[in-house]
N, C-alpha and C. Protein backbone atom coordinates (compact mmCIF):
# COMPACT_ATOMS: atom_id res chain seq x y z
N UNK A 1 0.84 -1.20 0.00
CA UNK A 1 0.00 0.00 0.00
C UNK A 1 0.87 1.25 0.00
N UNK A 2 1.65 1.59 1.11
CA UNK A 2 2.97 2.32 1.02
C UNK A 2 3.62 2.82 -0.36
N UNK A 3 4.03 1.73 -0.84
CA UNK A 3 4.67 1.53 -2.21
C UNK A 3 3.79 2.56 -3.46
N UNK A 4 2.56 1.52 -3.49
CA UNK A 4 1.34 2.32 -4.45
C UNK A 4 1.49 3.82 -3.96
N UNK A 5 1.20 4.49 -3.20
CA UNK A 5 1.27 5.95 -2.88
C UNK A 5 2.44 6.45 -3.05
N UNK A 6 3.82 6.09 -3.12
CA UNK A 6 5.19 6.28 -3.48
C UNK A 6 4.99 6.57 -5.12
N UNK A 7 4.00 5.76 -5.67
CA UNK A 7 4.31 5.78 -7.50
C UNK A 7 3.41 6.60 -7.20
N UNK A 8 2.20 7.33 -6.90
CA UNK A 8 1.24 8.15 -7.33
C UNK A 8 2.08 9.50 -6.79
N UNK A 9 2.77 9.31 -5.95
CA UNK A 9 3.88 10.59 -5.63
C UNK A 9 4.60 10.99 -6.64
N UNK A 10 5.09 9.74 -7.16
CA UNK A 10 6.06 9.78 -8.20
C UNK A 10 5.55 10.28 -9.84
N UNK A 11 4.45 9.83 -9.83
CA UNK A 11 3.72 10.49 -11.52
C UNK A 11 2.95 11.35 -10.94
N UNK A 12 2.75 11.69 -9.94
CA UNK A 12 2.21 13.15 -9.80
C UNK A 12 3.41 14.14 -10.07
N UNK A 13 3.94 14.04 -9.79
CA UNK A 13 5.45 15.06 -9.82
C UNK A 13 6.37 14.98 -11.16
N UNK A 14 5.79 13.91 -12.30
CA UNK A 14 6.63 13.82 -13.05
C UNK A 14 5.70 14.76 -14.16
N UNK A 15 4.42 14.35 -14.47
CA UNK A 15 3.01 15.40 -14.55
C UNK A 15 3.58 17.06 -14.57
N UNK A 16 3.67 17.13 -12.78
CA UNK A 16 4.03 18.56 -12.62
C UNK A 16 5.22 18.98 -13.03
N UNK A 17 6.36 18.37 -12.97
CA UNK A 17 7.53 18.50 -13.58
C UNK A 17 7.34 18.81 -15.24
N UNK A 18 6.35 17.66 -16.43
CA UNK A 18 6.25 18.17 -17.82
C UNK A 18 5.23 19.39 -17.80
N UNK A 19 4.33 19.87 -17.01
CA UNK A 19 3.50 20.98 -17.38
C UNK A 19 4.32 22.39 -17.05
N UNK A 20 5.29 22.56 -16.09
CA UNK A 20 6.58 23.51 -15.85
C UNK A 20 7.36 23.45 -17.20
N UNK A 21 7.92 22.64 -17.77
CA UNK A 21 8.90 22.22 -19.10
C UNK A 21 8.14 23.25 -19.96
N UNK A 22 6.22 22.42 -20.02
CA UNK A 22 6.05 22.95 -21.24
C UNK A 22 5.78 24.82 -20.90
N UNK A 23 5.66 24.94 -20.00
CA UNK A 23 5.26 26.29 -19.52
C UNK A 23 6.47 26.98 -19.79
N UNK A 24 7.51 26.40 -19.47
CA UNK A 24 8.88 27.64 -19.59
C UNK A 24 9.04 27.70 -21.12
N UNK A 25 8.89 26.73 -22.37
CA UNK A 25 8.86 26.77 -23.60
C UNK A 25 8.35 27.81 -24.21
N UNK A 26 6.83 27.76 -23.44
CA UNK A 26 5.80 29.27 -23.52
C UNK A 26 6.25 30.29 -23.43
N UNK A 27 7.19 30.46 -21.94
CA UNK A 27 7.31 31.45 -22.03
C UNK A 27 8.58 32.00 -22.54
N UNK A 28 9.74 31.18 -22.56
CA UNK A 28 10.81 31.58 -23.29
C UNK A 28 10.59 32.25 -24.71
N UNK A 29 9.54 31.27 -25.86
CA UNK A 29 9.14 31.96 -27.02
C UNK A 29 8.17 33.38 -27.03
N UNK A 30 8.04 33.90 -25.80
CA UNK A 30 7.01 35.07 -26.19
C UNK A 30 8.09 36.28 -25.87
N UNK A 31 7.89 37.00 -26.68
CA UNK A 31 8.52 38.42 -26.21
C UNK A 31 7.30 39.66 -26.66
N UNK A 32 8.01 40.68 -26.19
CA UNK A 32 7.19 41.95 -26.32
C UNK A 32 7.83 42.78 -26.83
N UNK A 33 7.17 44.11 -26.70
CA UNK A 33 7.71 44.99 -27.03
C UNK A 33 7.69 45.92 -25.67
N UNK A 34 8.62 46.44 -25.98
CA UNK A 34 9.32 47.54 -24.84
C UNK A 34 9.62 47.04 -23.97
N UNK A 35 9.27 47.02 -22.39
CA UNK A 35 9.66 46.16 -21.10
C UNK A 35 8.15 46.45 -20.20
N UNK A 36 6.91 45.44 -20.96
CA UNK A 36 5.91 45.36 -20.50
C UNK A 36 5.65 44.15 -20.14
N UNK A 37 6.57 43.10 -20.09
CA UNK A 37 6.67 41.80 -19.32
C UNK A 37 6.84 41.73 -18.33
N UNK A 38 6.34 40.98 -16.96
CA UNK A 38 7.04 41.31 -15.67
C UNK A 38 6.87 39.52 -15.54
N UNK A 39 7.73 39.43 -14.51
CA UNK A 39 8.40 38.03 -14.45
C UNK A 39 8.69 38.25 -12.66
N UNK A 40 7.86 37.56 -11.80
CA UNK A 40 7.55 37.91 -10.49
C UNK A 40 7.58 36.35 -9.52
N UNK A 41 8.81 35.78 -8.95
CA UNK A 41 9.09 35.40 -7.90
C UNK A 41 8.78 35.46 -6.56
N UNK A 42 7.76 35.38 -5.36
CA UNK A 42 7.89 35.17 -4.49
C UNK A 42 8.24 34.12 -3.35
N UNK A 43 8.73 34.07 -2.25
CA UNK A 43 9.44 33.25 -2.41
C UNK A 43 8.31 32.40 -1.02
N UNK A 44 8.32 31.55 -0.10
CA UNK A 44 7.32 31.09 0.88
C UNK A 44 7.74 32.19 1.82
N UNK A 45 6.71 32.31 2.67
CA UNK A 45 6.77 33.25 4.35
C UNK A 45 6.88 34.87 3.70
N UNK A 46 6.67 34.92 2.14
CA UNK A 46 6.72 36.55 2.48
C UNK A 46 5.47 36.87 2.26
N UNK A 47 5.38 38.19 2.66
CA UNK A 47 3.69 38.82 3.09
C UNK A 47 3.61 39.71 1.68
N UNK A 48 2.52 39.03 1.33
CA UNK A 48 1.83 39.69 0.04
C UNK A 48 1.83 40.55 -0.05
N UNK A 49 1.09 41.95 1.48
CA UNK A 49 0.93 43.29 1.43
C UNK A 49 2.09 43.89 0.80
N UNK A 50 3.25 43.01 1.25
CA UNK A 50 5.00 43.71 0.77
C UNK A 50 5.17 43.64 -1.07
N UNK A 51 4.55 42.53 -0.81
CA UNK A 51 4.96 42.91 -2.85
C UNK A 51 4.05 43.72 -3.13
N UNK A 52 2.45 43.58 -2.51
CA UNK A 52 1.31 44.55 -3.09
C UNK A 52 1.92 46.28 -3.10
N UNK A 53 2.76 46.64 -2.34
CA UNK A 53 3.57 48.38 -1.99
C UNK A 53 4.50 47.91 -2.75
N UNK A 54 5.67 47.02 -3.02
CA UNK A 54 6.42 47.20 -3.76
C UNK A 54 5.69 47.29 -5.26
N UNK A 55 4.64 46.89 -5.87
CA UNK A 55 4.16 47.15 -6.95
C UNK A 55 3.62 48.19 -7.40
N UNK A 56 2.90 48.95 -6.21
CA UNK A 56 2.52 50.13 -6.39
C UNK A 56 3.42 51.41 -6.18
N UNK A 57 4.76 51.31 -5.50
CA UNK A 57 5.84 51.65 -5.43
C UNK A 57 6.29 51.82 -7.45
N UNK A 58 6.56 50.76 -7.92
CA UNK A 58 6.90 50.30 -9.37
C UNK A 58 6.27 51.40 -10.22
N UNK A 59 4.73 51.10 -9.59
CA UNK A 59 2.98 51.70 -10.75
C UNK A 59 3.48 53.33 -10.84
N UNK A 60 4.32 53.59 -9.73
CA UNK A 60 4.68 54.84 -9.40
C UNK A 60 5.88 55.99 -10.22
N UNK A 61 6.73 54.65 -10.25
CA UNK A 61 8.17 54.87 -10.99
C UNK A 61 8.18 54.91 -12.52
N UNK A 62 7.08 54.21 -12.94
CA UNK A 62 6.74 53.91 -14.40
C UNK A 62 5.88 55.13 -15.10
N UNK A 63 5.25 55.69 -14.15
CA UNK A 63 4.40 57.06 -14.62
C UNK A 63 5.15 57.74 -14.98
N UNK A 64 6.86 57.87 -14.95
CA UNK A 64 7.63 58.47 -15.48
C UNK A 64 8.15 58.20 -16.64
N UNK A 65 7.79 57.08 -17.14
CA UNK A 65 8.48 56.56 -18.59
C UNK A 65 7.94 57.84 -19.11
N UNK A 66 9.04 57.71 -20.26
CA UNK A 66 8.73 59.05 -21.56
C UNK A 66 7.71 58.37 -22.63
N UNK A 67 8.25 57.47 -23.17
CA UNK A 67 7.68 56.67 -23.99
C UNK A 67 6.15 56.47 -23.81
N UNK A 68 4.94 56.85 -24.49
CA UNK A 68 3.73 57.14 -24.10
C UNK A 68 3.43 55.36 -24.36
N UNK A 69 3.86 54.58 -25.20
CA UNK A 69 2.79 53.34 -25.48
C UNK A 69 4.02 52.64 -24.53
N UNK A 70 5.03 52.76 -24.17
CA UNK A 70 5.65 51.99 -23.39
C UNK A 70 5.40 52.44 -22.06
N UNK A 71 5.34 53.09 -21.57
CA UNK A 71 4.44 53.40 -20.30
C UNK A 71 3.11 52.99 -20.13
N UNK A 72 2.13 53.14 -20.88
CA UNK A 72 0.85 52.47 -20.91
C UNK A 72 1.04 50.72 -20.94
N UNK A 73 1.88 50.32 -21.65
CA UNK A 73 1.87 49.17 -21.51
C UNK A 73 2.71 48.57 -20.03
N UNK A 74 3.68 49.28 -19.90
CA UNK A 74 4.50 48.59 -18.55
C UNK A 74 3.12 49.04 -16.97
N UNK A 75 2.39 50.15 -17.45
CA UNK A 75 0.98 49.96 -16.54
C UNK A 75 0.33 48.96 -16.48
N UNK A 76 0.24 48.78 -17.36
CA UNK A 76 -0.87 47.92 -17.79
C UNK A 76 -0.72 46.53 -17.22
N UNK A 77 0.77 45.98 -17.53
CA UNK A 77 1.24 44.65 -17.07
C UNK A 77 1.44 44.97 -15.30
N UNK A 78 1.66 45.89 -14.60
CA UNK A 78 1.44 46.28 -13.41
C UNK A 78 0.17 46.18 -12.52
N UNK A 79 -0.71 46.88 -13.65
CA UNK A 79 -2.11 46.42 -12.95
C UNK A 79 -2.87 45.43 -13.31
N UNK A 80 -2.13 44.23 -13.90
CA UNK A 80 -2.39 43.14 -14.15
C UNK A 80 -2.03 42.34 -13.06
N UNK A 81 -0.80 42.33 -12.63
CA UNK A 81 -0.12 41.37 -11.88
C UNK A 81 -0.29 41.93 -10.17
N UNK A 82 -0.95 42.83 -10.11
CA UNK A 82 -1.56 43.62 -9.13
C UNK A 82 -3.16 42.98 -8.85
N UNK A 83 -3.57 42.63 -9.73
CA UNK A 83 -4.59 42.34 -9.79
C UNK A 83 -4.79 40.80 -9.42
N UNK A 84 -3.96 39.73 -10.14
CA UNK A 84 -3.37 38.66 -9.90
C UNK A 84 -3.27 38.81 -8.79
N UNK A 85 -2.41 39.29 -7.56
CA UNK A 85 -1.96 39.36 -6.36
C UNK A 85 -3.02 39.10 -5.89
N UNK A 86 -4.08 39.89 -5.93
CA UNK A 86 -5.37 39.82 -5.09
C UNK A 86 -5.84 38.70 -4.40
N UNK A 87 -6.17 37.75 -5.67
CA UNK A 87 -6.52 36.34 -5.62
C UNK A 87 -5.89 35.74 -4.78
N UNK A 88 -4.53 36.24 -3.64
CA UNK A 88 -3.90 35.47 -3.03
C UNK A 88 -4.12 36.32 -1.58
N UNK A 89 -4.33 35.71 -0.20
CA UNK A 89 -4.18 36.21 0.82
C UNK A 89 -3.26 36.58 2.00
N UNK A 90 -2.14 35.16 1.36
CA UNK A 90 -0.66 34.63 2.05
C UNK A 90 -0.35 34.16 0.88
N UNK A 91 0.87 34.00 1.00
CA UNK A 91 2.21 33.20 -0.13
C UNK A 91 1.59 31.63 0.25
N UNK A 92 1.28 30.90 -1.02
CA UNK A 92 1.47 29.29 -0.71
C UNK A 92 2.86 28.84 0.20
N UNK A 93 2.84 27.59 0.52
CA UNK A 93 3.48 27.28 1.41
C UNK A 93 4.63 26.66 0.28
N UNK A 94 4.73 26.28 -1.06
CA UNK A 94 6.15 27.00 -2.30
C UNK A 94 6.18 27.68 -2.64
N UNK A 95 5.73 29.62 -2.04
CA UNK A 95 6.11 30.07 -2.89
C UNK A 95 5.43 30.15 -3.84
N UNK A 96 5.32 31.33 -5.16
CA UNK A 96 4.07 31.83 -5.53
C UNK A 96 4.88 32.26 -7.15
N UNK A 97 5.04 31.95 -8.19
CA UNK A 97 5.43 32.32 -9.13
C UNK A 97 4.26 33.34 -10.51
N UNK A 98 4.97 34.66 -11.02
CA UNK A 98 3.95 35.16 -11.67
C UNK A 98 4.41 35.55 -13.08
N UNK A 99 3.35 35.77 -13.95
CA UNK A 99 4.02 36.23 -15.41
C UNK A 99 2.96 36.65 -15.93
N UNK A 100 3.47 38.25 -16.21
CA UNK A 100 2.30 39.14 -16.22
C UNK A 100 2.71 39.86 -17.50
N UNK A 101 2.16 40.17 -18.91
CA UNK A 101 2.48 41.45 -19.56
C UNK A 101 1.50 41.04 -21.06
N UNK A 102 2.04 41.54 -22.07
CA UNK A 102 1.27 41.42 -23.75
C UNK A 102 2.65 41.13 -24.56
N UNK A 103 2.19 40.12 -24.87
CA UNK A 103 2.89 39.22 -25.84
C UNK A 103 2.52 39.67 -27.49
N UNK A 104 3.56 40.02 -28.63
CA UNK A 104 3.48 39.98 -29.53
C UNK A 104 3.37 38.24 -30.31
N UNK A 105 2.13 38.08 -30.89
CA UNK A 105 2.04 36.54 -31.64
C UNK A 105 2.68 36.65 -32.63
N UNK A 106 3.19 35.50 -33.39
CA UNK A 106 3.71 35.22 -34.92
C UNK A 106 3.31 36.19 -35.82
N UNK A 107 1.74 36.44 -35.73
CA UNK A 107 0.76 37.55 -36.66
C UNK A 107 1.24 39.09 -36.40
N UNK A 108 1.87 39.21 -35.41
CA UNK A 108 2.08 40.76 -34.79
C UNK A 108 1.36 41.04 -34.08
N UNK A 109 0.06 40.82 -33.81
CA UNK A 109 -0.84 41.27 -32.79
C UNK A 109 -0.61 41.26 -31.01
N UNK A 110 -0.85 41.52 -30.52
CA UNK A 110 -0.79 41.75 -29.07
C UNK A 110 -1.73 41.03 -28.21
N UNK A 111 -1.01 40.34 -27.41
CA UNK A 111 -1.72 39.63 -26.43
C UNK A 111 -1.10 39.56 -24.98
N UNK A 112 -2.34 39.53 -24.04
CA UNK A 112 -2.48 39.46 -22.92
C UNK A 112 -2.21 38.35 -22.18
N UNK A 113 -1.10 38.17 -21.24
CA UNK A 113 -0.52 36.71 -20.44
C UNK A 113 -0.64 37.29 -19.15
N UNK A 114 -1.64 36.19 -18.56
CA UNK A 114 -1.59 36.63 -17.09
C UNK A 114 -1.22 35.16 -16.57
N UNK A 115 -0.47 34.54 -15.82
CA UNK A 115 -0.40 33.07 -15.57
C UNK A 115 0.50 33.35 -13.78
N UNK A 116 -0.23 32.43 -12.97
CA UNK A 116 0.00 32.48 -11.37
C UNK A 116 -0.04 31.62 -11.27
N UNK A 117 0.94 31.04 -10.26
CA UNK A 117 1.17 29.34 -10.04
C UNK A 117 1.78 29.22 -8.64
N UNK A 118 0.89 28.31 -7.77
CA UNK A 118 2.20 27.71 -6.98
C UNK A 118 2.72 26.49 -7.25
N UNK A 119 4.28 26.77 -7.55
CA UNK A 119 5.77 25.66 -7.82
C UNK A 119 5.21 24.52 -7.36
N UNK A 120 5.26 23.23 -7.56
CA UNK A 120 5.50 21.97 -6.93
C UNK A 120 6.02 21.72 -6.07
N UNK A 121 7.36 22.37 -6.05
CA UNK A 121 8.21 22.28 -4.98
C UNK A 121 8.81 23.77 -4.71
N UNK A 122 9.51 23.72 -3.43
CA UNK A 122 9.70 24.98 -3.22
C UNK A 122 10.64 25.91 -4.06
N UNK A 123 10.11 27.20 -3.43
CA UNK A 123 10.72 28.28 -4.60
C UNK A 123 11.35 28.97 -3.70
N UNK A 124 13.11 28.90 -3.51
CA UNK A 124 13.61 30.01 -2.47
C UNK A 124 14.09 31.45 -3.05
N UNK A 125 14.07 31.60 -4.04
CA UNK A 125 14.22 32.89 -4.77
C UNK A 125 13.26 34.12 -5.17
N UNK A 126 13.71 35.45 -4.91
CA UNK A 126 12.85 36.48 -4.77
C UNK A 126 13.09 36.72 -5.98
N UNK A 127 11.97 37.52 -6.96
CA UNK A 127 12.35 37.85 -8.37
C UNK A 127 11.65 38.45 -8.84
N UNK A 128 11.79 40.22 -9.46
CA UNK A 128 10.84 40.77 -10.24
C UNK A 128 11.73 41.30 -10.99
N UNK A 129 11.25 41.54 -12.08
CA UNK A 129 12.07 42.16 -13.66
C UNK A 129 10.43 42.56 -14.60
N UNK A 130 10.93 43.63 -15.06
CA UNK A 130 10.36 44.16 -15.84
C UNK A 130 11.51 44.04 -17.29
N UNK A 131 10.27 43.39 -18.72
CA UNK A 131 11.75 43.55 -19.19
C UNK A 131 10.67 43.19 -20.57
N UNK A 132 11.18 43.03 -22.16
CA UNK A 132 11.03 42.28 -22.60
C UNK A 132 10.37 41.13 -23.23
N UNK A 133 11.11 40.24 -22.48
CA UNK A 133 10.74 38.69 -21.95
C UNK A 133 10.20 38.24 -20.93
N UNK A 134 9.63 37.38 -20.62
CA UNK A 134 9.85 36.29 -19.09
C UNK A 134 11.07 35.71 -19.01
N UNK A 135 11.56 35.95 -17.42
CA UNK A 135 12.40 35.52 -16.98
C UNK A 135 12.46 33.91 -16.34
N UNK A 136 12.76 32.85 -16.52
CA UNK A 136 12.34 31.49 -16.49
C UNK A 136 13.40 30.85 -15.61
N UNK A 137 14.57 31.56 -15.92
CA UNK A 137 16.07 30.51 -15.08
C UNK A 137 15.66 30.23 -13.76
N UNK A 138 14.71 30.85 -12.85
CA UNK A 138 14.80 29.96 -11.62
C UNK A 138 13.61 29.51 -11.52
N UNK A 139 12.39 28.75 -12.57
CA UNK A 139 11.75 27.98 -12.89
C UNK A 139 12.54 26.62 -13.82
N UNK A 140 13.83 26.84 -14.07
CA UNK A 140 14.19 25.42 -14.83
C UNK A 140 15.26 24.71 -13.33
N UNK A 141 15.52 25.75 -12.55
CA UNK A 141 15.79 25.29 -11.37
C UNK A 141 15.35 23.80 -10.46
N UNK A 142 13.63 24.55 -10.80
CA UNK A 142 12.61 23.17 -9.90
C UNK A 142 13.01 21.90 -10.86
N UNK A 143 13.19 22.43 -12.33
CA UNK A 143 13.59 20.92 -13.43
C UNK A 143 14.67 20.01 -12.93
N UNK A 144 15.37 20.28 -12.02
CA UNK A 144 16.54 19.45 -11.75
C UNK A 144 15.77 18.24 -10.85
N UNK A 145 16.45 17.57 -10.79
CA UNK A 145 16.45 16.07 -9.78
C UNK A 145 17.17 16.36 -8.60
N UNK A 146 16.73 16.96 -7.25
CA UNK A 146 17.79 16.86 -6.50
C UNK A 146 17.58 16.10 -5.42
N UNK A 147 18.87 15.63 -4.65
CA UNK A 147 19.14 14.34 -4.20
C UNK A 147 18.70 15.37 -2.87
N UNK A 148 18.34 14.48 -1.67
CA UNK A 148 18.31 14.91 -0.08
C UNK A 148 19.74 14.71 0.02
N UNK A 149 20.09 15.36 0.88
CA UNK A 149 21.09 14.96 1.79
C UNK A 149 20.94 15.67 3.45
N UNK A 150 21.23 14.78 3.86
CA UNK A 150 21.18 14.80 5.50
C UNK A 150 22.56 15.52 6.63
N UNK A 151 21.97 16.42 7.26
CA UNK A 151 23.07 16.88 7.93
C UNK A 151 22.60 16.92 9.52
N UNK A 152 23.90 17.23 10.25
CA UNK A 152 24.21 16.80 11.47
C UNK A 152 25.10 17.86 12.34
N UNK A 153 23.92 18.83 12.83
CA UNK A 153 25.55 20.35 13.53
C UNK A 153 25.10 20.09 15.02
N UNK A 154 26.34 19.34 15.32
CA UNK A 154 26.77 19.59 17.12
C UNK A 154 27.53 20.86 17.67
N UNK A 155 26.97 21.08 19.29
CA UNK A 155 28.49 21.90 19.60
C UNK A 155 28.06 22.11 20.97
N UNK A 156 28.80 22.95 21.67
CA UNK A 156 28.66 22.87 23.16
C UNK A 156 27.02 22.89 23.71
N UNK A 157 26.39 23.83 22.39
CA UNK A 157 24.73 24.24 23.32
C UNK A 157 23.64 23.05 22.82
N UNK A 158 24.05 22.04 22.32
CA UNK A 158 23.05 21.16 21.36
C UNK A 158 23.25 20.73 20.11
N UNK A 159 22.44 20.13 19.36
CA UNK A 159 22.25 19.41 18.58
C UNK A 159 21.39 19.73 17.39
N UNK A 160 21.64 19.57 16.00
CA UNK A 160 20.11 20.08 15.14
C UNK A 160 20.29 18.74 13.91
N UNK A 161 19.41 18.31 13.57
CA UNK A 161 19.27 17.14 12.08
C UNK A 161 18.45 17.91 11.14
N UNK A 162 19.09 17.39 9.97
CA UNK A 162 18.27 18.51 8.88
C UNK A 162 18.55 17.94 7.66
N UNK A 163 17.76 18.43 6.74
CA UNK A 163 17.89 18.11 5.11
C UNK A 163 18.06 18.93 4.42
N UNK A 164 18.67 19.03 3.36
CA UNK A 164 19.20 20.13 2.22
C UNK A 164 18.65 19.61 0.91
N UNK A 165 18.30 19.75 0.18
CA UNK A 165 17.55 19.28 -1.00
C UNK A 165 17.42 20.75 -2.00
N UNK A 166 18.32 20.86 -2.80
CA UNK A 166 18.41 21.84 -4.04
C UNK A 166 19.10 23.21 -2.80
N UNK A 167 17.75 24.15 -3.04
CA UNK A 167 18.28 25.50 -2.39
C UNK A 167 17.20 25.45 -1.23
N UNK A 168 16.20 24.34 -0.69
CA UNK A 168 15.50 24.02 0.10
C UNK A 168 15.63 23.12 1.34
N UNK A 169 16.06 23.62 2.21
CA UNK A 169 16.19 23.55 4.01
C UNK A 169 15.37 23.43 4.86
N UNK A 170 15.63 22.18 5.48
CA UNK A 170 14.31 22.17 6.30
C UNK A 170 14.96 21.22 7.59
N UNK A 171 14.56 21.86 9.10
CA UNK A 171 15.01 20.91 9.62
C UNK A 171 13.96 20.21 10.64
N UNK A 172 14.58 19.14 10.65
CA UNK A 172 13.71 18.26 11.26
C UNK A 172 13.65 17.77 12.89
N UNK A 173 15.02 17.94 13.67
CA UNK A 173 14.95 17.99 14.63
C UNK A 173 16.15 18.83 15.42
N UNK A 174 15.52 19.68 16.65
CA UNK A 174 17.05 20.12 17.27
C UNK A 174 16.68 19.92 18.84
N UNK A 175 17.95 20.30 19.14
CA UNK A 175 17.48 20.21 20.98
C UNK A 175 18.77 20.60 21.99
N UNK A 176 18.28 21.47 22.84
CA UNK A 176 19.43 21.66 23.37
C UNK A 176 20.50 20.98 24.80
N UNK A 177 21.24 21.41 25.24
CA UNK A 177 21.52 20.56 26.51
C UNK A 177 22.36 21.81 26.99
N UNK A 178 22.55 21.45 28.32
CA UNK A 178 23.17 22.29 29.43
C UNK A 178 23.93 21.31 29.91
N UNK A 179 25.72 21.43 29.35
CA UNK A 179 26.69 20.85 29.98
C UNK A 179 27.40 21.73 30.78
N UNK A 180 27.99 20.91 32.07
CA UNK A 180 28.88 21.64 32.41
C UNK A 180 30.07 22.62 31.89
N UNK A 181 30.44 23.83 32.11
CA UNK A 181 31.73 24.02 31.16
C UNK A 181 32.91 23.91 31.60
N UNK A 182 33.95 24.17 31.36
CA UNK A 182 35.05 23.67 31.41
C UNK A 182 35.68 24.78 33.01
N UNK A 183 35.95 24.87 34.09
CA UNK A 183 35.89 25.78 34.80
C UNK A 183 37.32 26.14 34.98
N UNK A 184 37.61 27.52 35.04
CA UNK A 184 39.30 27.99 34.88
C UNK A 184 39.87 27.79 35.40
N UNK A 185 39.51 26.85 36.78
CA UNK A 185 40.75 27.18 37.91
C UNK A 185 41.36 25.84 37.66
N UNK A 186 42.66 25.32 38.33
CA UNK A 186 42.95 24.60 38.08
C UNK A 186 44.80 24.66 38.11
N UNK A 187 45.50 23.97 38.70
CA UNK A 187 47.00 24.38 38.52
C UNK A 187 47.83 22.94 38.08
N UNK A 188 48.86 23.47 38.30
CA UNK A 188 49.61 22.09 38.24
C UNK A 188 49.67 21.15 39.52
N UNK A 189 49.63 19.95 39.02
CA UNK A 189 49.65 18.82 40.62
C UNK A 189 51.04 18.88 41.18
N UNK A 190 50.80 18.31 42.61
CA UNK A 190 51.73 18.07 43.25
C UNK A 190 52.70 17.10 43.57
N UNK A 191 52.80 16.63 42.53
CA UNK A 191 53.81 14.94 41.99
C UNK A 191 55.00 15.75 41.73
């Protein structure tokens, strides 16, 4: 029984692993024009309200573009991915990946990409760019296979066990102790 839930672990994740592949394909082939793409990383434990001010912070900085259709558009992908945000109340527990702007098609025409995801696995990297393109390199990241490995930090105050797996840390047990310490006094014997 064990086993059976090990393989449904296992093609669930291989599933989520090809729908990421084909997603970064997506987005590697789309570009834009000007830098009305935004390409938005959050990472687990951060507070939404903080990217929601850092975006409107952005909505702020961009009212200054000169460029009248490149300003409208780098808005535009702003109050898109602003909008996106909404839908969320807290960061998923991987981490929250976004890709927000208007894509030029094969035809030339202009189109609208709004796509929000939480990672499969965790996402420890913070990331916004306005640009272009979508930014994908720390979405081919999750593509790797990475091995656990197990670690072990002693020292005078205790003990901690833990796992390392890619750029994802997690530990599993610690605990402390109260030894005696070593006390200064002490001379040479009398032999």
């Amino acid at each position: 029984m064990g086993n059976q839930n090990n393989d449904e672990d296992d093609t669930e994740q291989q599933i989520e692993m090809f729908k990421v592949k084909k997603l970064i394909k997506n987005l590697e082939a789309a570009r834009g024009n000007g830098t009305s793409m935004i390409s938005l990383i959050i990472p687990p434990g951060t507070q939404i309200s903080q990217v929601a001010k850092m975006l409107s912070d952005e909505y702020g900085t961009a009212s200054n573009i000169k460029s009248r259709v490149n300003r409208l558009s780098v808005l535009g992908a702003i109050t898109s991915t602003q909008q996106r945000l909404k839908l969320y109340n807290k960061c998923p527990k991987n981490g929250l990946v976004m890709y927000c702007g208007t894509v030029v098609t094969d035809e030339g025409k202009e189109r609208k990409v709004n796509i929000d995801f939480e990672p499969f696995k965790q996402i420890n990297t913070s990331l916004y760019l306005c640009d272009n393109k979508f930014h994908t390199e720390d979405l081919n990241e999750l593509l790797m296979d990475d091995e656990a490995f197990g670690f072990i930090i002693m020292d005078g105050n205790g003990c901690l066990y833990g796992t390392v797996q890619g750029s994802a840390k997690e530990i599993l047990h610690k605990f402390s102790v109260d030894l005696p310490k070593k006390h200064g006094r002490g001379g040479q014997s009398a032999l």
